[in-house]
N, C-alpha and C. Protein backbone atom coordinates (compact mmCIF):
# COMPACT_ATOMS: atom_id res chain seq x y z
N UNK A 1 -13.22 -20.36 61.44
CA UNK A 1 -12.76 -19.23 60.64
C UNK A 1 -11.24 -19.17 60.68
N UNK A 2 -10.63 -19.15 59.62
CA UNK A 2 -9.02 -18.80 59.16
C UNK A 2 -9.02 -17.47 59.93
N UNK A 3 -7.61 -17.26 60.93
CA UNK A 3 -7.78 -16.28 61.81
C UNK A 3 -6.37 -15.64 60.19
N UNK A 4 -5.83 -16.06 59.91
CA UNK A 4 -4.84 -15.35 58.55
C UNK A 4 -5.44 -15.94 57.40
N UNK A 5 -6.03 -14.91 56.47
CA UNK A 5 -6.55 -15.14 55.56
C UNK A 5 -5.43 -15.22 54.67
N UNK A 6 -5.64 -16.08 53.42
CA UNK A 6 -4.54 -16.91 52.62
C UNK A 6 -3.81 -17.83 53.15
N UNK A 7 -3.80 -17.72 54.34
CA UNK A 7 -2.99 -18.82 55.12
C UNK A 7 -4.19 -20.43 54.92
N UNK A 8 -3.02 -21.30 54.81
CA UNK A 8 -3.88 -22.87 54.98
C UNK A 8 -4.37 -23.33 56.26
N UNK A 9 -5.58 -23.54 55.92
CA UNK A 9 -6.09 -24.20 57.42
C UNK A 9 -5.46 -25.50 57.92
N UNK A 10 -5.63 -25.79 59.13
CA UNK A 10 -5.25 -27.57 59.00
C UNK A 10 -5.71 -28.14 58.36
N UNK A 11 -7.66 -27.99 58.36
CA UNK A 11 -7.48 -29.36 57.62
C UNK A 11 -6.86 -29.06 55.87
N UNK A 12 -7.08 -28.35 55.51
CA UNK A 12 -6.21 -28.38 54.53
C UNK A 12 -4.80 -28.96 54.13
N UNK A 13 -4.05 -28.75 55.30
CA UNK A 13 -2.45 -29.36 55.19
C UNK A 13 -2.72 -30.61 55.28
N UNK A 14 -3.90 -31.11 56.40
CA UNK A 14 -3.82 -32.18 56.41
C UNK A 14 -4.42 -33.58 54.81
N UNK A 15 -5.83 -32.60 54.29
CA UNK A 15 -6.14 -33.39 53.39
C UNK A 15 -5.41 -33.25 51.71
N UNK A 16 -4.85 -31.82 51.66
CA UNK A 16 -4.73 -31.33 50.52
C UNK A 16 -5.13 -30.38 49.93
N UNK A 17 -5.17 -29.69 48.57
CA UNK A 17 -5.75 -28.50 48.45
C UNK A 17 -7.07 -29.52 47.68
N UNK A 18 -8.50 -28.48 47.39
CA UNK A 18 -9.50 -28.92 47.33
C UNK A 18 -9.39 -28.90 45.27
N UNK A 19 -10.00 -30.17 44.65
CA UNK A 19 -9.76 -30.11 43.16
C UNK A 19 -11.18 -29.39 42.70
N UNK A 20 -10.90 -28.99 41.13
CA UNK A 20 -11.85 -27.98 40.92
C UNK A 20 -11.89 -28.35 39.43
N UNK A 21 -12.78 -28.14 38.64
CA UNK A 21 -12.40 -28.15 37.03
C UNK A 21 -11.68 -27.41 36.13
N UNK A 22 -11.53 -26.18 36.68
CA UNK A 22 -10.64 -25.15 36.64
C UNK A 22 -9.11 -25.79 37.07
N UNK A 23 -8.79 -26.16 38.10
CA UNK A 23 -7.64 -26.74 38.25
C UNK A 23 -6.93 -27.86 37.44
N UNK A 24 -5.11 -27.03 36.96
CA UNK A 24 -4.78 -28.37 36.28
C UNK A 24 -3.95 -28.74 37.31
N UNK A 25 -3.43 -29.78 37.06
CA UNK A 25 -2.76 -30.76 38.33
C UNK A 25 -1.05 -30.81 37.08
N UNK A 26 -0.23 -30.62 37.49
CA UNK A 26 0.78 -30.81 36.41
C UNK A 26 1.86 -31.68 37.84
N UNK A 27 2.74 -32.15 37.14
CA UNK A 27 4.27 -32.50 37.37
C UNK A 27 5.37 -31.60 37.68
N UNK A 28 5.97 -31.09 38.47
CA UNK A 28 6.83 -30.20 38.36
C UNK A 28 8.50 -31.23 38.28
N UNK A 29 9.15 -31.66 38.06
CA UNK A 29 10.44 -32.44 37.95
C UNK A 29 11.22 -31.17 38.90
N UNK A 30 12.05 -31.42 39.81
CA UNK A 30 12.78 -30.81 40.50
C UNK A 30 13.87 -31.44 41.26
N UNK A 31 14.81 -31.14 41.47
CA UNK A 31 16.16 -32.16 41.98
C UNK A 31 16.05 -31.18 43.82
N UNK A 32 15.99 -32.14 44.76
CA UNK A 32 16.16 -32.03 46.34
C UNK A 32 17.40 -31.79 46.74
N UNK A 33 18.02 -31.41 47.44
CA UNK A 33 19.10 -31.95 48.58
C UNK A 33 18.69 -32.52 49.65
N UNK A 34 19.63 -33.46 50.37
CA UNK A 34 19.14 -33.68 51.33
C UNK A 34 18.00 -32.98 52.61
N UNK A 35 18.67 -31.86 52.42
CA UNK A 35 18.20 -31.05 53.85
C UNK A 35 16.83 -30.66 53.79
N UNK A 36 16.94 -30.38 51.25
CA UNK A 36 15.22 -30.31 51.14
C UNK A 36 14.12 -31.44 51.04
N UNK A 37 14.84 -32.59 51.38
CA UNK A 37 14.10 -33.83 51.41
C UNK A 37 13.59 -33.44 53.30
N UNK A 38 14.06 -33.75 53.99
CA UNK A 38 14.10 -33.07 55.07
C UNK A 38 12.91 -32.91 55.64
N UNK A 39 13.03 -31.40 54.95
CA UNK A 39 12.23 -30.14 55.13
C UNK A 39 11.05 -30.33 54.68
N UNK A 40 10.77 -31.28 53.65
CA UNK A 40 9.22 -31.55 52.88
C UNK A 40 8.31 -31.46 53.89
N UNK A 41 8.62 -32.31 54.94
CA UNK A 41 7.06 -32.51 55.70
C UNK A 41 6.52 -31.16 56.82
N UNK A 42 7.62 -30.23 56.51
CA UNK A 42 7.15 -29.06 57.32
C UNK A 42 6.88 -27.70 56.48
N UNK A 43 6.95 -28.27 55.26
CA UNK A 43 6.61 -26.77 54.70
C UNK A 43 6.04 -27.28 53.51
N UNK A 44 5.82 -28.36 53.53
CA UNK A 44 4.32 -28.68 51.97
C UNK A 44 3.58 -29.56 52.53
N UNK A 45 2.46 -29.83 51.68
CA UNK A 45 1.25 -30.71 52.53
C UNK A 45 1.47 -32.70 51.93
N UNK A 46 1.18 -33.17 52.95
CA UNK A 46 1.62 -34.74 52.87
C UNK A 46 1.00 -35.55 52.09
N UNK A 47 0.49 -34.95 50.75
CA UNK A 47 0.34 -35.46 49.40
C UNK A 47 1.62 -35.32 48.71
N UNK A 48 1.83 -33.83 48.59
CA UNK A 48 2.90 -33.82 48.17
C UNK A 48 4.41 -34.12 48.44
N UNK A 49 4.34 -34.22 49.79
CA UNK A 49 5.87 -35.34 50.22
C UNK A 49 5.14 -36.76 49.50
N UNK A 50 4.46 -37.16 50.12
CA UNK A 50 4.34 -38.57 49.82
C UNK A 50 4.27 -38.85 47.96
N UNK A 51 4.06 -37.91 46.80
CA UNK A 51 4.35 -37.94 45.59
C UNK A 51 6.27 -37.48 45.05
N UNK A 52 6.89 -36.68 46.13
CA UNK A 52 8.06 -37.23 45.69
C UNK A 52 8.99 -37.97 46.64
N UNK A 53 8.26 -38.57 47.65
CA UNK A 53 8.97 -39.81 48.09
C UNK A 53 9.11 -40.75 46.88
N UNK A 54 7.85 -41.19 46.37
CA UNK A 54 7.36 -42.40 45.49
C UNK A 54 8.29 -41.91 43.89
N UNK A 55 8.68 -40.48 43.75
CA UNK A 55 9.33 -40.31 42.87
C UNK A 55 10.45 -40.03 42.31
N UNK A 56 11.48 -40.44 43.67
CA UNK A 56 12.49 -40.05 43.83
C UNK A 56 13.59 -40.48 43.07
N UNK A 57 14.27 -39.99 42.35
CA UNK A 57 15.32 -40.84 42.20
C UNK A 57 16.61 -40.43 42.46
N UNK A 58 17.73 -41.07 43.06
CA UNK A 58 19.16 -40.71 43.58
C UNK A 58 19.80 -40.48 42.07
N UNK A 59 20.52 -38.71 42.24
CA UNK A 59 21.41 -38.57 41.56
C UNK A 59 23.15 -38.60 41.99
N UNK A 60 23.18 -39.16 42.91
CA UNK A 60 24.90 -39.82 43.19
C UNK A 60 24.84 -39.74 44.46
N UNK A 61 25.88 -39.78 44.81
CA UNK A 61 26.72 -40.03 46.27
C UNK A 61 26.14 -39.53 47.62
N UNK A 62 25.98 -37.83 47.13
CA UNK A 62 25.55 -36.40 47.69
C UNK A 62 24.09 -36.21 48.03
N UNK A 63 23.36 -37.30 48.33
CA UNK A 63 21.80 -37.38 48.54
C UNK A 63 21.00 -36.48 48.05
N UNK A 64 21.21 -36.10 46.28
CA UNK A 64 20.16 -35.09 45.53
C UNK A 64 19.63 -36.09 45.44
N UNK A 65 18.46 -35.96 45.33
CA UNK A 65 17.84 -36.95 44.17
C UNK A 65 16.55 -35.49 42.98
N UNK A 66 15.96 -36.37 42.18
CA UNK A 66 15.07 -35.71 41.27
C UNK A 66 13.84 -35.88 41.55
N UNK A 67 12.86 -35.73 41.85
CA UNK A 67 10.86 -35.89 41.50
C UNK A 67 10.33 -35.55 41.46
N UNK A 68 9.19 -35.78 41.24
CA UNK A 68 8.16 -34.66 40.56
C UNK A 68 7.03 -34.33 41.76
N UNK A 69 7.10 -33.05 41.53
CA UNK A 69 6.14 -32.18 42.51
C UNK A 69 5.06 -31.50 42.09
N UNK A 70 4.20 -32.14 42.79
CA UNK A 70 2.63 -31.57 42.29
C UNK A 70 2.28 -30.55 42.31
N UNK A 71 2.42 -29.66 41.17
CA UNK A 71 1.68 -28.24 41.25
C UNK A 71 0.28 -27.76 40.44
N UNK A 72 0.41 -26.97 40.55
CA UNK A 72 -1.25 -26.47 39.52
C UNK A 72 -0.92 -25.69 38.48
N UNK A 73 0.38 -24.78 38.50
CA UNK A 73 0.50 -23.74 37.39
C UNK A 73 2.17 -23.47 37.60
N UNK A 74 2.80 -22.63 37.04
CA UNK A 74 4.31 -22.08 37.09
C UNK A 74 4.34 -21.27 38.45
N UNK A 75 3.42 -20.16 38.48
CA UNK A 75 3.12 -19.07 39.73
C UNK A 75 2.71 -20.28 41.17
N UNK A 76 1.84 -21.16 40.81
CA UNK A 76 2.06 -22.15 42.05
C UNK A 76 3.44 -22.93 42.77
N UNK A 77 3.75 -23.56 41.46
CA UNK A 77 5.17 -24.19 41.65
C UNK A 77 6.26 -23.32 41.93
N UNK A 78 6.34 -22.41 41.68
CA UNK A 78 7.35 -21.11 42.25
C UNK A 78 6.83 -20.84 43.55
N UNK A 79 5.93 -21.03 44.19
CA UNK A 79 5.84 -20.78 45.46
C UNK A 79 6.04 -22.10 46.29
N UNK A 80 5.60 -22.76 45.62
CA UNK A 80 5.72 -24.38 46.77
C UNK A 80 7.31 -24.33 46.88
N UNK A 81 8.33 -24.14 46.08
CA UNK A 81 9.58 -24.59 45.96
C UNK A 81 10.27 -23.50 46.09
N UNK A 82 9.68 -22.03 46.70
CA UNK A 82 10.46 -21.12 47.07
C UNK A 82 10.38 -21.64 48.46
N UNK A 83 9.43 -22.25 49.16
CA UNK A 83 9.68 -22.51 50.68
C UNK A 83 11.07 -23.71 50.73
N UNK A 84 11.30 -23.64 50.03
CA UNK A 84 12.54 -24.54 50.31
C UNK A 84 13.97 -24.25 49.95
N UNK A 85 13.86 -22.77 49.28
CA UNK A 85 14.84 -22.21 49.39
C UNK A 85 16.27 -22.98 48.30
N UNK A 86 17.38 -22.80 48.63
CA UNK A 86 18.39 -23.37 47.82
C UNK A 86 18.75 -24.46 47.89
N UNK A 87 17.36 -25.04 48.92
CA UNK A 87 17.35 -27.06 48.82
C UNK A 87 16.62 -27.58 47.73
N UNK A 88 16.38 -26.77 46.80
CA UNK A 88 15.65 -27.18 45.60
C UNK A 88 15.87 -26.23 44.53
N UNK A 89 15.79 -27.31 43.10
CA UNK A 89 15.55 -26.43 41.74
C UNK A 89 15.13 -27.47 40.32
N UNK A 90 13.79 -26.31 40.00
CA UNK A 90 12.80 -26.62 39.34
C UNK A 90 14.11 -27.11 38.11
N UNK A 91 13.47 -28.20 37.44
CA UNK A 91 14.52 -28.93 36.56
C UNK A 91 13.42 -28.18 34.97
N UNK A 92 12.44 -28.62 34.74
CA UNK A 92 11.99 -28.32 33.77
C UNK A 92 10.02 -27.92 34.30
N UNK A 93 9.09 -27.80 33.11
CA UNK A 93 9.57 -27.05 32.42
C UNK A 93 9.98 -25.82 32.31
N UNK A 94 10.49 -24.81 31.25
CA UNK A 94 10.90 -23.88 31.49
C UNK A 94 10.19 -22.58 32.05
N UNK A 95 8.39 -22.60 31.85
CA UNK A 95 7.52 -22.04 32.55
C UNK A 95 8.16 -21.54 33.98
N UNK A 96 8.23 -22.83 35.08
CA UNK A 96 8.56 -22.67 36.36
C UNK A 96 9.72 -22.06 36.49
N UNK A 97 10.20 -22.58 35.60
CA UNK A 97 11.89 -21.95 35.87
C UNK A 97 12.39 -20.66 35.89
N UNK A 98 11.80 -20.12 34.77
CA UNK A 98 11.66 -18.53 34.58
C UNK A 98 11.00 -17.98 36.00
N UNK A 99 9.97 -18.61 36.14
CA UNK A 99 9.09 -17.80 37.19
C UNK A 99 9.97 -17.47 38.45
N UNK A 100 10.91 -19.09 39.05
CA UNK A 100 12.00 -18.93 39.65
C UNK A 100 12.71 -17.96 39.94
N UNK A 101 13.45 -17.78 38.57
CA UNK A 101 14.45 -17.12 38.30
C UNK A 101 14.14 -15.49 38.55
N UNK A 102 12.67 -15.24 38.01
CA UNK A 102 12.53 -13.69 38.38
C UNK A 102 11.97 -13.53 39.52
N UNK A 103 11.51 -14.24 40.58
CA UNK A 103 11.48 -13.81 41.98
C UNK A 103 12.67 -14.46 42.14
N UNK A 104 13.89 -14.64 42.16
CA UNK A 104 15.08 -14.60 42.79
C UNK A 104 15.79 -13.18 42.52
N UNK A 105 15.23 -12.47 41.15
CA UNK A 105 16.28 -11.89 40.69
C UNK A 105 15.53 -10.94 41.56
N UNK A 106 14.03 -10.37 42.39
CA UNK A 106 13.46 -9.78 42.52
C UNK A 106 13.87 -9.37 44.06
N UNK A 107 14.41 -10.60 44.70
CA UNK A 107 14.50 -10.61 46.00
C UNK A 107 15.63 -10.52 46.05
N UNK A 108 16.82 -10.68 44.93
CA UNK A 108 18.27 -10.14 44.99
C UNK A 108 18.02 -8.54 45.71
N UNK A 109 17.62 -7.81 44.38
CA UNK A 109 17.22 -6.59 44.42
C UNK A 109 16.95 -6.01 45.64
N UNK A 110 15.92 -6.53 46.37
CA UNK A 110 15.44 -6.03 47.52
C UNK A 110 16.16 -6.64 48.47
N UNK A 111 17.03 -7.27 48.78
CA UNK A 111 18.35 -7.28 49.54
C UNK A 111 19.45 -6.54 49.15
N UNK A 112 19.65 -5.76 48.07
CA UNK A 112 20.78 -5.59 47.71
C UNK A 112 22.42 -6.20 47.16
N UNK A 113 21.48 -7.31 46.80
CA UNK A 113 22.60 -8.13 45.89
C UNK A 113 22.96 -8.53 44.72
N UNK A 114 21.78 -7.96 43.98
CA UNK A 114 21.62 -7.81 42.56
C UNK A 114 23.27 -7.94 41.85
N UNK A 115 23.40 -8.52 41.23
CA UNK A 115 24.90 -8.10 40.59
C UNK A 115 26.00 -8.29 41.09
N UNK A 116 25.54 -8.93 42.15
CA UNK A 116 26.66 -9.91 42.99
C UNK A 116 27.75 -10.89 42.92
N UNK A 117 28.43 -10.94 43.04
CA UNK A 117 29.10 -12.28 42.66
C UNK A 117 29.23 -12.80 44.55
N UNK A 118 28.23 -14.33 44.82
CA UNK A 118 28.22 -14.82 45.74
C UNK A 118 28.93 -16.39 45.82
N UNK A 119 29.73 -16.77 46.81
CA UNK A 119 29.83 -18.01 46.29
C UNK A 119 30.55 -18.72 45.13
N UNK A 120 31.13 -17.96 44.08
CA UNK A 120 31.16 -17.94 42.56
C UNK A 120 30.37 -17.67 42.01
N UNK A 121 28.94 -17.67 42.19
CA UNK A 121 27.54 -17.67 41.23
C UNK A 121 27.23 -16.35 41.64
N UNK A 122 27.09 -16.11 40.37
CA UNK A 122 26.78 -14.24 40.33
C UNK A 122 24.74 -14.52 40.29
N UNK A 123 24.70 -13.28 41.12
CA UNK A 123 23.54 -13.74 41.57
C UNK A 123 22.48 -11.90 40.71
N UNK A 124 21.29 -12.09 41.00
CA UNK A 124 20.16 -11.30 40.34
C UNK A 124 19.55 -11.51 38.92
N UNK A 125 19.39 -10.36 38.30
CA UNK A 125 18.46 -10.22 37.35
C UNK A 125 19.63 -10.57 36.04
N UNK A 126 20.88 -10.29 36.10
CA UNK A 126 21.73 -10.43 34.82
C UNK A 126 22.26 -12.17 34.85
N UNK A 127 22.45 -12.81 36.37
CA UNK A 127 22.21 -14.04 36.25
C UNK A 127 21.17 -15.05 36.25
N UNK A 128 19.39 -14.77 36.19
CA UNK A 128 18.95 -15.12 35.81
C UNK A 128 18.06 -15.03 34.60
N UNK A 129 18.42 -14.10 33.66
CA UNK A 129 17.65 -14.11 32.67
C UNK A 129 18.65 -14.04 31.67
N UNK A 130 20.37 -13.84 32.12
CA UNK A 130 21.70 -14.30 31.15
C UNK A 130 22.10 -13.16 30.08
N UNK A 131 21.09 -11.84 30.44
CA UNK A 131 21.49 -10.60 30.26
C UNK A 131 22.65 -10.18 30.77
């Protein structure tokens, strides 16, 4: 018995999530940083490192590279690639991206940074939806 319900069991991390006919399997394209190359094997399951190892490709000097990450829906892929925080961002399609963008602008908010200017990059709901 799952002692945290919603939480993944092992064997789950270990085999994967279970396929269904209901389930679509999509591509997510997303560019890494190093640190979120990293981080793959401790916060997604080792299908999905091992699909963007095999899909990686170097975008210059600075160890980004781009690949595609296996998700099931936009609301999925916004969660796999929120565990990785600002070591990743969903490249296309624009489904995920949006979804992104409004739990960032959501969690601005509930930190109190909504309307921020951080970094240079003005951060919340007016920089991600360009309102």
């Amino acid at each position: 018995m799952n002692a945290w319900p919603g939480r993944r069991t092992a064997t789950w991390a270990r085999t994967g999530p279970r396929t269904s006919t209901t389930s679509r399997h999509v591509a997510t394209p997303a560019r890494l940083s190093p640190r979120g190359r990293l981080r793959l094997p401790d916060d997604l399951p080792p299908a999905v490192v091992r699909a963007v190892e095999a899909t990686a490709t170097s975008l210059g000097d600075d160890g980004w590279v781009e690949a595609e990450i296996p998700t099931e829906s936009a609301s999925h892929a916004c969660g796999e690639l929120l565990r990785l925080g600002g070591a990743v961002e969903a490249v296309a399609p624009a489904e995920p991206r949006r979804a992104m963008a409004g739990t960032v602008a959501v969690l601005a908010r509930a930190y109190g940074v909504a309307g921020r200017v951080s970094g240079g990059i003005r951060v919340g709901v007016e920089a991600a939806t360009g309102e």
